[in-house]
N, C-alpha and C. Protein backbone atom coordinates (compact mmCIF):
# COMPACT_ATOMS: atom_id res chain seq x y z
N UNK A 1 0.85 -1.17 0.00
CA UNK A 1 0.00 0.00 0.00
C UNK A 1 0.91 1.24 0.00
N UNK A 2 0.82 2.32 -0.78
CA UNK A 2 1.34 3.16 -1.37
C UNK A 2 0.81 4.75 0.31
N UNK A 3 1.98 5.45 0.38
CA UNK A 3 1.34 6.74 0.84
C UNK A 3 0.52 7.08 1.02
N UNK A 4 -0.14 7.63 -0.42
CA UNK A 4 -0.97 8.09 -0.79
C UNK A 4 -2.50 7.42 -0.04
N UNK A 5 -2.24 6.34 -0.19
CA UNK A 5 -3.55 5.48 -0.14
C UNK A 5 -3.48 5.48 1.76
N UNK A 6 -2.63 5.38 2.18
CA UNK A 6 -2.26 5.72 3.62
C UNK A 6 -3.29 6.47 3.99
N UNK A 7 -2.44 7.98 3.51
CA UNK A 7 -3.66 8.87 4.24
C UNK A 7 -4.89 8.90 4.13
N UNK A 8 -5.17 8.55 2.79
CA UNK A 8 -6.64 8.23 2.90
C UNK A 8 -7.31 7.45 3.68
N UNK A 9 -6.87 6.87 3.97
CA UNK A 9 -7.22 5.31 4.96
C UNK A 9 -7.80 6.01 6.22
N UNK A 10 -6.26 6.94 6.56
CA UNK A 10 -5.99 7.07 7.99
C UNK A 10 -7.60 8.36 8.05
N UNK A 11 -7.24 9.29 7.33
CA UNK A 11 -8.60 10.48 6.85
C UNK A 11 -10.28 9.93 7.08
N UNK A 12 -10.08 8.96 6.75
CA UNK A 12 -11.41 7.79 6.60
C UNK A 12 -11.89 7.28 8.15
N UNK A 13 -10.95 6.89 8.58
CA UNK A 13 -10.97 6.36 9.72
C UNK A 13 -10.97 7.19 11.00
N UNK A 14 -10.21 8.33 10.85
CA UNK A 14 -10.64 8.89 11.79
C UNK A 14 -11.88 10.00 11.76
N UNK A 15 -12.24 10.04 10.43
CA UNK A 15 -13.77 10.79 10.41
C UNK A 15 -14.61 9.54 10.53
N UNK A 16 -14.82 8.51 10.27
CA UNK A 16 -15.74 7.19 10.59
C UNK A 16 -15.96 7.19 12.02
N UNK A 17 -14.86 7.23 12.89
CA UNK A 17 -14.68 6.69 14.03
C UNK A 17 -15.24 8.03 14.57
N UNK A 18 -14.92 9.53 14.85
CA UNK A 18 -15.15 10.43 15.44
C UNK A 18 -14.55 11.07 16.84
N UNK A 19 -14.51 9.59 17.53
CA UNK A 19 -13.85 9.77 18.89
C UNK A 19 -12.33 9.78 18.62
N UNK A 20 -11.27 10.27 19.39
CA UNK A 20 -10.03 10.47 19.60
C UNK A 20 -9.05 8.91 19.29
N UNK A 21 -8.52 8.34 18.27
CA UNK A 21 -7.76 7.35 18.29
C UNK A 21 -6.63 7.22 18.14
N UNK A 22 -6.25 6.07 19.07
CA UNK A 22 -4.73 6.00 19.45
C UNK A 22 -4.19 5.73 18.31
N UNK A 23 -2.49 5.89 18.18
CA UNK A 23 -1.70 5.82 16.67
C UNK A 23 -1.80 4.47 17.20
N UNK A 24 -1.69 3.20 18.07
CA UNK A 24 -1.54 1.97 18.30
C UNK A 24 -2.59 1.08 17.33
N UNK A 25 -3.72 1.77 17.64
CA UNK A 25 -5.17 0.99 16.96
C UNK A 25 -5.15 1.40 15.49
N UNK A 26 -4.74 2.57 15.39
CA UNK A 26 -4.66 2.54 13.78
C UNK A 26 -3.07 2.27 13.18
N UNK A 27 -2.10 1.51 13.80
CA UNK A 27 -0.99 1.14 13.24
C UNK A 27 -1.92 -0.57 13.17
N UNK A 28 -2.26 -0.84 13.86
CA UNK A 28 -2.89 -1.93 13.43
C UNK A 28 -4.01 -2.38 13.15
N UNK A 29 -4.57 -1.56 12.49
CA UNK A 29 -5.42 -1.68 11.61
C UNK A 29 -4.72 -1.47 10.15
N UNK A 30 -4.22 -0.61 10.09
CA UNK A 30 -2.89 -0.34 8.76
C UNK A 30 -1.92 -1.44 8.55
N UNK A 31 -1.50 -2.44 9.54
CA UNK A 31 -0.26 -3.16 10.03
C UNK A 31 0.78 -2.25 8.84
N UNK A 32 1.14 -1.47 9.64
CA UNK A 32 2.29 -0.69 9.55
C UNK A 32 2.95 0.12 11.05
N UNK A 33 4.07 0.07 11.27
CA UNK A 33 4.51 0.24 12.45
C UNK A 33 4.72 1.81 12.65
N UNK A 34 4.30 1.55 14.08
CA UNK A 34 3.79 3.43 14.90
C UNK A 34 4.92 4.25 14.45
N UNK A 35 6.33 3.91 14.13
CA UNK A 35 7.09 4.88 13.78
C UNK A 35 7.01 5.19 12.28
N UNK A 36 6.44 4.45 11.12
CA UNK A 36 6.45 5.12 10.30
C UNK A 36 4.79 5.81 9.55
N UNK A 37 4.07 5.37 10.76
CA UNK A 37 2.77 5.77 10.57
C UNK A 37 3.07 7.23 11.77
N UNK A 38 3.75 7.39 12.49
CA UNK A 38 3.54 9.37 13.28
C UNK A 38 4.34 9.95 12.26
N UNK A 39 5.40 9.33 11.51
CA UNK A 39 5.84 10.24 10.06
C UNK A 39 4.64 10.79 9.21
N UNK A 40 3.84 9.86 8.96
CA UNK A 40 2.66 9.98 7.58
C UNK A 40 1.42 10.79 8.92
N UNK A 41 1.64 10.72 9.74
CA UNK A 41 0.26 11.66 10.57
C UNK A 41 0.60 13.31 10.50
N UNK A 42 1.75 13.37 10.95
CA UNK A 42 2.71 14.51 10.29
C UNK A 42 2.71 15.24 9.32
N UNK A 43 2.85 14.53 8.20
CA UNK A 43 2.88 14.61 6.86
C UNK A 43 1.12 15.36 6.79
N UNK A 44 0.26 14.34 7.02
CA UNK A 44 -1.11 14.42 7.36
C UNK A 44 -1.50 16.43 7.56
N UNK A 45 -1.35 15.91 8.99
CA UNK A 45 -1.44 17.55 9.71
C UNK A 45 -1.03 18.78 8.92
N UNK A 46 0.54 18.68 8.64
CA UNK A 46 0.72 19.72 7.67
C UNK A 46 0.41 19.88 6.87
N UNK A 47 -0.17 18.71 5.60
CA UNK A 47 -0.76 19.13 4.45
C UNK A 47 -1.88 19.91 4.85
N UNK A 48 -2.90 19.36 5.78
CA UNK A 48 -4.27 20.17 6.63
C UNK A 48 -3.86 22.00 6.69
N UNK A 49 -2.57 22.03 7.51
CA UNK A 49 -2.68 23.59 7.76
C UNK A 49 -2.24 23.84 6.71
N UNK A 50 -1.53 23.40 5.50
CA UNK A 50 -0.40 24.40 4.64
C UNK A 50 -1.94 24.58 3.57
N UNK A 51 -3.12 23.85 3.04
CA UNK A 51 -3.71 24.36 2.24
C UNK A 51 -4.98 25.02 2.91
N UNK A 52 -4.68 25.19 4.29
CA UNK A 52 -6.03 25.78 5.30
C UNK A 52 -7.51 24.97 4.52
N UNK A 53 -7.23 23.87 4.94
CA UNK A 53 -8.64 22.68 4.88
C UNK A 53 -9.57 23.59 5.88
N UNK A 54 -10.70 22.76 5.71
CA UNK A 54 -11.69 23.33 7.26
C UNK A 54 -11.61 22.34 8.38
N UNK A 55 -10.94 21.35 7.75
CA UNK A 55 -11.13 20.26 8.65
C UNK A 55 -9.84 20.11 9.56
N UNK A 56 -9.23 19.53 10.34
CA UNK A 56 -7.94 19.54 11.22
C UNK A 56 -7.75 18.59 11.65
N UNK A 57 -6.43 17.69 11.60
CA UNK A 57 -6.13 16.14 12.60
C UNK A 57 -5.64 17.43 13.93
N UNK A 58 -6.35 16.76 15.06
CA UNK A 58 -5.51 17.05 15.68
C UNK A 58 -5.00 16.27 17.02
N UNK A 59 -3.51 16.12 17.22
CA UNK A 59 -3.36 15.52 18.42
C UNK A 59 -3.12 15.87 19.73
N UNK A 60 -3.31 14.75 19.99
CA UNK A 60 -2.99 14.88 21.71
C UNK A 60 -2.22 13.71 22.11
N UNK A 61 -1.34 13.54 23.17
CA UNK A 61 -0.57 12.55 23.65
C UNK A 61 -0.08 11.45 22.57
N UNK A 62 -1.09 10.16 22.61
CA UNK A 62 -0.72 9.38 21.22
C UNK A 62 -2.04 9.24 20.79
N UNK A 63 -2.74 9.84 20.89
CA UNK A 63 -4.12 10.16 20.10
C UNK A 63 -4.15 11.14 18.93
N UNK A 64 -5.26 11.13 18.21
CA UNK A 64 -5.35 11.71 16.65
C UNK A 64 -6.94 11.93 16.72
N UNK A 65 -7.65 12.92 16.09
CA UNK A 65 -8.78 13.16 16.01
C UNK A 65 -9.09 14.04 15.01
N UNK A 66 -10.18 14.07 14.06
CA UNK A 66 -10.34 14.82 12.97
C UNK A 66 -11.27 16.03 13.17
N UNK A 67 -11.15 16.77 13.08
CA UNK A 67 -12.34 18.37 14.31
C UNK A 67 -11.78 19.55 12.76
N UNK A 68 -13.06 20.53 12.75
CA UNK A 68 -13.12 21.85 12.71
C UNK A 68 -11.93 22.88 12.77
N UNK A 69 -11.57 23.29 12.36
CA UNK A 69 -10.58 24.90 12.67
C UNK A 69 -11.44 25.65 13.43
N UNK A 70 -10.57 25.85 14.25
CA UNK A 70 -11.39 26.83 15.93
C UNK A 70 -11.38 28.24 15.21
N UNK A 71 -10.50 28.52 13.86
CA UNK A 71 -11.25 29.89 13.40
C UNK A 71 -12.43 30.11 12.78
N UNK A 72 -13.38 28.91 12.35
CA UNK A 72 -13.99 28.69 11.86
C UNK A 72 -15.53 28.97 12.70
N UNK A 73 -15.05 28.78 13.52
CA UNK A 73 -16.09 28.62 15.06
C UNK A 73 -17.35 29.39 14.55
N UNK A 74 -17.10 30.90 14.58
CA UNK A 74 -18.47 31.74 14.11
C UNK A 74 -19.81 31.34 13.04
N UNK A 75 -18.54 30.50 12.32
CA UNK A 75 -19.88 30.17 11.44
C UNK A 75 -20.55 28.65 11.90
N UNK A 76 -19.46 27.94 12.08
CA UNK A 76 -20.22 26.63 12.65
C UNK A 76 -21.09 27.06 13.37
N UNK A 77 -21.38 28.21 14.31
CA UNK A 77 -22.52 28.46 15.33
C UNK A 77 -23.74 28.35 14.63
N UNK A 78 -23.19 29.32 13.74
CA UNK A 78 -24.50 29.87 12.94
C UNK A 78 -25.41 28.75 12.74
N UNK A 79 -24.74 27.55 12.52
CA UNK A 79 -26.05 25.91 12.01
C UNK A 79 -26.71 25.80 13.43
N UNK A 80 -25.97 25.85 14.43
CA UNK A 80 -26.20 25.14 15.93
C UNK A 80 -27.08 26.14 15.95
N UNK A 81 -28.56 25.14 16.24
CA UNK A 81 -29.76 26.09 16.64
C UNK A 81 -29.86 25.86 18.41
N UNK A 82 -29.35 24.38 18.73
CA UNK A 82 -29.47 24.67 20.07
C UNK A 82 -28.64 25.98 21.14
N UNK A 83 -29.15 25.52 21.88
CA UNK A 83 -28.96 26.85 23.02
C UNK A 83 -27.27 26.19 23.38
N UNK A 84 -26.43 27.27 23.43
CA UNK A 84 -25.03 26.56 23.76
C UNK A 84 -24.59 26.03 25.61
N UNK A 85 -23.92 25.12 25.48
CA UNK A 85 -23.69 24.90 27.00
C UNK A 85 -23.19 25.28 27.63
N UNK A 86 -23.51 25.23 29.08
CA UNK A 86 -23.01 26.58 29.93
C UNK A 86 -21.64 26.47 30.19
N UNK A 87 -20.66 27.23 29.78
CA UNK A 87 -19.65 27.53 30.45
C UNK A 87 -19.01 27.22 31.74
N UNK A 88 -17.42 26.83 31.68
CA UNK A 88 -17.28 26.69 33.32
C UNK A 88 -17.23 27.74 33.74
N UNK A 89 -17.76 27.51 35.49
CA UNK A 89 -17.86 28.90 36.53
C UNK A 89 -15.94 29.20 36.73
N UNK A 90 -16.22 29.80 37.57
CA UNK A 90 -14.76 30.34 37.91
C UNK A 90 -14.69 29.22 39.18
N UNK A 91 -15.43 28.80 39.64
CA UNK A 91 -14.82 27.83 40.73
C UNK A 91 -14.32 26.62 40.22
N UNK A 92 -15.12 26.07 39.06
CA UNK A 92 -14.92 24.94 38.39
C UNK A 92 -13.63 24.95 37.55
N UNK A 93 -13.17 26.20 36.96
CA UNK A 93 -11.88 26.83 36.34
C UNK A 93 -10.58 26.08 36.85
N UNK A 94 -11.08 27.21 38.64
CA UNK A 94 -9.88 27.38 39.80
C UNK A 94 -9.43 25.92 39.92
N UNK A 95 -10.80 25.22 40.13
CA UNK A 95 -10.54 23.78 40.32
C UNK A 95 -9.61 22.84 39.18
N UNK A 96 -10.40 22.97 37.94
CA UNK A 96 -9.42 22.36 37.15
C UNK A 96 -8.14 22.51 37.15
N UNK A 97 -7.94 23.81 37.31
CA UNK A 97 -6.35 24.65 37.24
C UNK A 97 -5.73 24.17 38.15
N UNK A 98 -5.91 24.25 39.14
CA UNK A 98 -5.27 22.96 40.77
C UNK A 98 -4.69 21.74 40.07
N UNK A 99 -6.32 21.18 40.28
CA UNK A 99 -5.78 19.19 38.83
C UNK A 99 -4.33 19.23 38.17
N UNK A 100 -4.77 20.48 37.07
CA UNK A 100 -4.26 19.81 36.28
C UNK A 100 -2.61 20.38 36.56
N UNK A 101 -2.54 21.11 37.33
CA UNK A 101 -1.31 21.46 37.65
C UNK A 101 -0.47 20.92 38.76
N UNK A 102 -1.63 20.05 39.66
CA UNK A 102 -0.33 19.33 41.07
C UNK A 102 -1.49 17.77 40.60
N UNK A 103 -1.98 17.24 39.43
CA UNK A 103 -2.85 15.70 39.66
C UNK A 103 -0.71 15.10 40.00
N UNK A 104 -1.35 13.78 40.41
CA UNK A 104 -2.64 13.48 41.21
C UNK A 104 -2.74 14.14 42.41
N UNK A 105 -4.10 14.27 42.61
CA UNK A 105 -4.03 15.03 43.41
C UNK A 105 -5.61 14.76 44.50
N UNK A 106 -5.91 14.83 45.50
CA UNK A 106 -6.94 14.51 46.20
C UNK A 106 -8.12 16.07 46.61
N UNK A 107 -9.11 15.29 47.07
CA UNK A 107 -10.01 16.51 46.98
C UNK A 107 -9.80 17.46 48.08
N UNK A 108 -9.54 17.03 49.08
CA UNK A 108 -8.66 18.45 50.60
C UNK A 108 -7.86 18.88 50.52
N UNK A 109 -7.01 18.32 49.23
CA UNK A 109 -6.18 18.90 48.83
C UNK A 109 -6.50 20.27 48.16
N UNK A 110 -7.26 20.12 47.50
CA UNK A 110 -7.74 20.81 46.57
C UNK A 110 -8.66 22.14 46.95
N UNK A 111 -9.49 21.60 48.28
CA UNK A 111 -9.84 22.28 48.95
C UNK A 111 -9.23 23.28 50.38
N UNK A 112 -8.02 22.76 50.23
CA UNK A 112 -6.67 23.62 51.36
C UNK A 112 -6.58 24.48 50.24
N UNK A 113 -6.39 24.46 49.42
CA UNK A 113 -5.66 25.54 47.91
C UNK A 113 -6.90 26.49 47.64
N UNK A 114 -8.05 25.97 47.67
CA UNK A 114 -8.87 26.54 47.53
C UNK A 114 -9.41 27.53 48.34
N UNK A 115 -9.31 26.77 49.52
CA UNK A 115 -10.06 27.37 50.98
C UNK A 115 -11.61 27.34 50.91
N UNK A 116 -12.46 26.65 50.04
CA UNK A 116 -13.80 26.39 49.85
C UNK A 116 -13.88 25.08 49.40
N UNK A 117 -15.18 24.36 50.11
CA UNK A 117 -15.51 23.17 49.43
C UNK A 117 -15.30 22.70 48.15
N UNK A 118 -15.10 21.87 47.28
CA UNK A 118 -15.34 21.68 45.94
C UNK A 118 -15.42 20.44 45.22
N UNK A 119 -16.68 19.99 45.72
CA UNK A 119 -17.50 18.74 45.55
C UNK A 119 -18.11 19.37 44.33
N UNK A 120 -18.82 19.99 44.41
CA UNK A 120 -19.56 20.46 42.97
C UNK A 120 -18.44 20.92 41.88
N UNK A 121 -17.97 21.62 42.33
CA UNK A 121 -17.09 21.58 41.03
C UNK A 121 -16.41 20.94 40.31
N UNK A 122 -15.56 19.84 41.18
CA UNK A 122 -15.65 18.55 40.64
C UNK A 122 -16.57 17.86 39.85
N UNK A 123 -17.28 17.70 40.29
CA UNK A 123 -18.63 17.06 39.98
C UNK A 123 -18.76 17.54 38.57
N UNK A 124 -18.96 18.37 38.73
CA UNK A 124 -19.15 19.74 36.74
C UNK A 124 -17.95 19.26 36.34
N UNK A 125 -16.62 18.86 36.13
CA UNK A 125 -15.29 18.59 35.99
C UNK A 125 -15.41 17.12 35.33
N UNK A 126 -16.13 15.92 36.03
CA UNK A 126 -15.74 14.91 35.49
C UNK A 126 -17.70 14.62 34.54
N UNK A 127 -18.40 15.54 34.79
CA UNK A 127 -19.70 15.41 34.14
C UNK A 127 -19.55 15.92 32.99
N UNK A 128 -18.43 16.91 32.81
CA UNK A 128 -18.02 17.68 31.54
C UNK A 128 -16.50 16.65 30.34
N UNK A 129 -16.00 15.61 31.34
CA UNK A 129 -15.00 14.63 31.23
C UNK A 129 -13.47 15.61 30.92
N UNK A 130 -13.59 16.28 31.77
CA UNK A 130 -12.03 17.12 31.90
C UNK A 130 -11.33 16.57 32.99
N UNK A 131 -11.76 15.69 34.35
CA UNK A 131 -11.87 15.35 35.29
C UNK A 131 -11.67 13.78 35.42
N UNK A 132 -11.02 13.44 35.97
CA UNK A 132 -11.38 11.58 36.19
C UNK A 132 -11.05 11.20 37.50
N UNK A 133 -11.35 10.03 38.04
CA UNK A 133 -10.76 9.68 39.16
C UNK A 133 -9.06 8.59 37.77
N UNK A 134 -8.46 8.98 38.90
CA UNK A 134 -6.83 8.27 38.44
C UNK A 134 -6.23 7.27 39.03
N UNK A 135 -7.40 7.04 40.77
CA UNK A 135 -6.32 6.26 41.58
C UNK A 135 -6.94 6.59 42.77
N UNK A 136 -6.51 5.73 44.25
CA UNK A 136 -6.66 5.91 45.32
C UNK A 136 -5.34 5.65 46.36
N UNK A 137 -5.69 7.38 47.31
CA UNK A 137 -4.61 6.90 48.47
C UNK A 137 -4.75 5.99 48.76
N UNK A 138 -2.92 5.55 49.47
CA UNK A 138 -3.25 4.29 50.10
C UNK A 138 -3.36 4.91 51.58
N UNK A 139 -4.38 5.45 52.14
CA UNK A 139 -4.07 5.98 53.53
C UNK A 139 -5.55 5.74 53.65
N UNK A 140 -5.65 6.14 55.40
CA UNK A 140 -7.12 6.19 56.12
C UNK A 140 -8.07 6.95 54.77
N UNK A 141 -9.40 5.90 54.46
CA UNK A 141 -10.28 6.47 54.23
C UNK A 141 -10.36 6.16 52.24
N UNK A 142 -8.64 5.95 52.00
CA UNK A 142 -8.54 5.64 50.60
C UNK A 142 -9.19 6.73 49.55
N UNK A 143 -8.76 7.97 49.78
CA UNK A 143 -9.19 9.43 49.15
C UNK A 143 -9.33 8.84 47.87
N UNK A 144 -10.28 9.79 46.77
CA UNK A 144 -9.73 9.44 45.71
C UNK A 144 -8.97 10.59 45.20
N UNK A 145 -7.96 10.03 43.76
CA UNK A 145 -6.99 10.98 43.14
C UNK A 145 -7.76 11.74 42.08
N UNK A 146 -7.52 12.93 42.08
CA UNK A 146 -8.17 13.42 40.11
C UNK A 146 -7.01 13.58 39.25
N UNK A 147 -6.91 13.37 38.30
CA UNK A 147 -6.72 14.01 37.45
C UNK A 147 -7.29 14.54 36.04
N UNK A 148 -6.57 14.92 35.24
CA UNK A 148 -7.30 15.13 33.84
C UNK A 148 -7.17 14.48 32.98
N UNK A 149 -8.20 14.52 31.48
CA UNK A 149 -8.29 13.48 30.82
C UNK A 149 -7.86 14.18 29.90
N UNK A 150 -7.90 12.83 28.39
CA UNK A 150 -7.48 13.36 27.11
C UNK A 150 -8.55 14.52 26.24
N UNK A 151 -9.80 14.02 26.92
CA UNK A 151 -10.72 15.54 26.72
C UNK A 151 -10.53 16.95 27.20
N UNK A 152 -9.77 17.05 28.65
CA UNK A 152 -9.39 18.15 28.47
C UNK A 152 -7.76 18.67 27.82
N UNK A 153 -7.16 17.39 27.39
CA UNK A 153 -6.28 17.86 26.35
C UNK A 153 -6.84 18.73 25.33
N UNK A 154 -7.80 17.76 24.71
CA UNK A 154 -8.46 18.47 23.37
C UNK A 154 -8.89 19.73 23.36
N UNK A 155 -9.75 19.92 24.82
CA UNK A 155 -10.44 21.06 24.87
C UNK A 155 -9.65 22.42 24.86
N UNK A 156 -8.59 22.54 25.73
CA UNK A 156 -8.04 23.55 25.50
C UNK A 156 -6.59 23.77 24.54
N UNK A 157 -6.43 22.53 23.62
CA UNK A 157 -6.18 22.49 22.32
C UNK A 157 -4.31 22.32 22.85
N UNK A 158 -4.25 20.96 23.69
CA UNK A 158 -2.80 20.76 24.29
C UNK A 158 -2.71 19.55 23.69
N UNK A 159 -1.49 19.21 23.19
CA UNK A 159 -0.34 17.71 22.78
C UNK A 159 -0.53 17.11 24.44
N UNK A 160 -0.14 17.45 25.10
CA UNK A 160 0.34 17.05 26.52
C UNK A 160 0.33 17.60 27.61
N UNK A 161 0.45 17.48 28.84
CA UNK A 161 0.45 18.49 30.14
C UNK A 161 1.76 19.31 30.15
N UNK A 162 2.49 18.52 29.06
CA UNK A 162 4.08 19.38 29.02
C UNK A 162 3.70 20.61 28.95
N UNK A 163 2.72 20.73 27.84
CA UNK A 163 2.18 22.03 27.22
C UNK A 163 1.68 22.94 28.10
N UNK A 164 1.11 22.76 29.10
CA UNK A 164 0.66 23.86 30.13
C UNK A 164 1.96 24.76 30.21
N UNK A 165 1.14 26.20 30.11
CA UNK A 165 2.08 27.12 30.52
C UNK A 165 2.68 27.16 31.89
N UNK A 166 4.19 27.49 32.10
CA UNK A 166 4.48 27.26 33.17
C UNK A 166 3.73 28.24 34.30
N UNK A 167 3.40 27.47 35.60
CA UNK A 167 2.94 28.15 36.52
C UNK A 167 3.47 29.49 37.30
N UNK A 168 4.83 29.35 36.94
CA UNK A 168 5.64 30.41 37.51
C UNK A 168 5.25 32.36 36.25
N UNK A 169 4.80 32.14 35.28
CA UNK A 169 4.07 32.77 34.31
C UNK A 169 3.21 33.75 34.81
N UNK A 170 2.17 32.85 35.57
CA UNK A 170 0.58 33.90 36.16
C UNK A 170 1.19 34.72 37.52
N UNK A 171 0.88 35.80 37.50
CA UNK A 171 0.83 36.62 38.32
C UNK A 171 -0.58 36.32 39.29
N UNK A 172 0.09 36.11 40.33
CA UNK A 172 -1.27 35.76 41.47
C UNK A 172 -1.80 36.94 41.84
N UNK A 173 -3.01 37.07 41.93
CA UNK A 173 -3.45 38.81 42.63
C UNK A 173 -3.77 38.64 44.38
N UNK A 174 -3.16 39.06 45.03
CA UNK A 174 -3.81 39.02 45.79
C UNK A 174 -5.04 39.67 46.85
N UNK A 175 -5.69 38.80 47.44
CA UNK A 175 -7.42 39.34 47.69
C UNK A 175 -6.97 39.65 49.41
N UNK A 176 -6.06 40.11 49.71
CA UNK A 176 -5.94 41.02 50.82
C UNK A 176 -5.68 42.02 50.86
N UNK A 177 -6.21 43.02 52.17
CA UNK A 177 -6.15 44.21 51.70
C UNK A 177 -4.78 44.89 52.20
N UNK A 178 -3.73 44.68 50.88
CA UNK A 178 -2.50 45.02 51.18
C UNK A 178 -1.80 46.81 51.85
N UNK A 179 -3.11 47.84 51.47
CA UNK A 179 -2.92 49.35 51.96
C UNK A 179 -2.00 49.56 53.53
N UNK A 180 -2.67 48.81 54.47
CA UNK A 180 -2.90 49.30 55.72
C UNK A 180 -0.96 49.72 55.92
């Protein structure tokens, strides 16, 4: 099987499929091996941006998925007659931002950093699948761990957690009243 016929395959398959697939499942489905199939995904991607398709592979970790250009967004709305979904709050944000920056990580934990409960926000976190349980302490009570998933890779459009901007970056504000 020739290149050419490659990508097509691979193009096919991941618009058939829809959900996020690993290069593993489609090296074997291809039986061609993962190192010279992330060459041809490559190959893939850039042809996508260099002739600005509408369409986009895009990855994450060792996943591949076929999606929209996020510049495109305005008009895709325009079809969507439903009402759009609500946004995360700023607690649910704060929360993720914790996760995904010290997972694994436990929920008092989360809530020492916080200094407020955050059962619900969680809750909105893994109901939205940005969120997962990862694991359990091994201590009194067997906490569970969160971390984040390959959905919120996608969502905020990251390869990896490498990709998070470093934390040392944000300027913290602080909510005391520093005058006196």
């Amino acid at each position: 099987m020739d290149k050419k016929e490659i990508k097509s395959i691979v193009e096919g398959l991941l618009f058939a499929w829809g959900d996020p697939l690993d290069i593993k499942d489609i090296s074997n489905v291809l039986q061609i091996n993962e190192k010279e199939l992330s060459t041809i995904m490559k190959e893939i991607i850039d042809d996508f941006d260099y002739n600005r398709r509408g369409l986009r592979i895009i990855k994450f970790n060792n996943f591949y998925q076929i999606g929209t250009r996020p510049e495109h967004y305005e008009w895709i709305k325009k079809l969507n007659n439903k009402k759009n979904t609500k946004n995360l709050s700023n607690a649910s944000l704060e929360t993720l931002s914790i996760i995904a920056y010290k997972q694994p990580i436990i929920k008092s934990d989360i809530e020492v950093i916080r200094g407020v409960r955050s059962d619900r926000a969680i809750e909105t976190l893994i109901d939205k699948r940005l969120v997962k349980e990862v694991g359990r302490l091994d201590r009194t009570g067997r906490p569970i761990l969160y971390g984040t998933t390959e959905d919120f890779l996608k969502y905020f459009g990251l390869e990896s957690l490498d990709d998070l901007p470093p934390i040392e970056e944000f300027q913290i504000e602080s909510t005391d009243d520093d005058s006196q």
